[in-house]
Protein backbone atom coordinates (compact mmCIF):
# COMPACT_ATOMS: atom_id res chain seq x y z
CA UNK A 1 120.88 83.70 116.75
CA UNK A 2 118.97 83.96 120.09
CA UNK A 3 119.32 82.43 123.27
CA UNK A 4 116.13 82.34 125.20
CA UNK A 5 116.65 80.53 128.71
CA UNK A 6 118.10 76.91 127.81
CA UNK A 7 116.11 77.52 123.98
CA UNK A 8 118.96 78.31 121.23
CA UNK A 9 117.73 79.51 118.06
CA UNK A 10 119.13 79.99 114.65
CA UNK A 11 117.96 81.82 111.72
CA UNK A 12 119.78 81.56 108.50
CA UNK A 13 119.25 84.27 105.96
CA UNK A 14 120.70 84.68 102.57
CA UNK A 15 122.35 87.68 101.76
CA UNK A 16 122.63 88.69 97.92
CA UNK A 17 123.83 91.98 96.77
CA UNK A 18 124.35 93.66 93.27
CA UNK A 19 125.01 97.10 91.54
CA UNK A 20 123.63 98.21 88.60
CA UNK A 21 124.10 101.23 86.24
CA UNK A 22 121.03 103.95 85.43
CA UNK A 23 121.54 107.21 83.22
CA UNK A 24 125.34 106.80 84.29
CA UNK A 25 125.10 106.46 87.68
CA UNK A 26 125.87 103.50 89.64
CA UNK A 27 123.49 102.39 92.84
CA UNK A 28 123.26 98.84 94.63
CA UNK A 29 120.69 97.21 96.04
CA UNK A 30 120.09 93.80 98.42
CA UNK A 31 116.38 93.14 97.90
CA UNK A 32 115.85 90.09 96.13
CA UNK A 33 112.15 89.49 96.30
CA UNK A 34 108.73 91.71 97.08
CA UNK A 35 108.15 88.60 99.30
CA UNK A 36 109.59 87.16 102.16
CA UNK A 37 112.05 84.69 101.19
CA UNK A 38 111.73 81.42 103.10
CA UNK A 39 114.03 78.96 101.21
CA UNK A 40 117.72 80.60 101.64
CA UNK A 41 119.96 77.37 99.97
CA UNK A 42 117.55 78.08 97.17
CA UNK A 43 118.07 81.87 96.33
CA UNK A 44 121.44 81.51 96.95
CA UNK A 45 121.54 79.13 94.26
CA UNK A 46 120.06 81.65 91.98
CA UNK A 47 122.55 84.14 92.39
CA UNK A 48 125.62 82.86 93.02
CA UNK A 49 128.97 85.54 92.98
CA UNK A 50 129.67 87.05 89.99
CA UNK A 51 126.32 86.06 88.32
CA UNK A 52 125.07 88.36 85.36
CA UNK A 53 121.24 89.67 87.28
CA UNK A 54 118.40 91.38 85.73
CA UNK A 55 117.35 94.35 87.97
CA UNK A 56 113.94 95.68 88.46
CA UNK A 57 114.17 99.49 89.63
CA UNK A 58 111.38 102.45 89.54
CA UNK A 59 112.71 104.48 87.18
CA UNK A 60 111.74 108.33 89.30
CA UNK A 61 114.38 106.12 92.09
CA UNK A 62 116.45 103.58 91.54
CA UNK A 63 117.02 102.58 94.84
CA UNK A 64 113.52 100.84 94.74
CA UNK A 65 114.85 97.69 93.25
CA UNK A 66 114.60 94.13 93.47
CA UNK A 67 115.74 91.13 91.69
CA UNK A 68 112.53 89.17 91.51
CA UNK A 69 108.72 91.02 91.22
CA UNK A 70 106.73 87.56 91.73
CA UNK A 71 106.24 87.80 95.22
CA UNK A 72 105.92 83.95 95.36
CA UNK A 73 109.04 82.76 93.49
CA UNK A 74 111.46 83.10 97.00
CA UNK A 75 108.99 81.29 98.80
CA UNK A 76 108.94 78.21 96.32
CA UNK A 77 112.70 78.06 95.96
């Protein structure tokens, strides 16, 4: 939200978070796509609470992760 003279703007953004298990240890991550998202309504119908997610990590450190590696999918809802 920014207010730029008499100009009010407002940016939505979807915020999605999950936790996932490796070798026994537990990390969480908030990435959901290697692109921009650009449709929020949509990727928060993807992952509503308490949804069952795959998660994509690098394996040498898990805290590289994301929920979706085709860059495009966020942007096409």
């Amino acid at each position: 939200h920014t207010n730029e003279g008499d100009q009010v703007t407002v940016t939505k953004a979807a915020v999605v978070e999950y936790e996932f298990t490796v070798a026994g240890r537990t990390w969480r991550g908030n990435r959901v796509s290697l692109g921009e998202s650009a449709n929020t309504d949509a990727t928060l119908e993807r992952y509503p609470v308490g949804t069952i997610v795959e998660v994509f990590y690098d394996p040498a450190d898990p805290r590289n992760c994301v929920l979706e590696r085709d860059p495009w999918r966020g942007r096409n809802g």
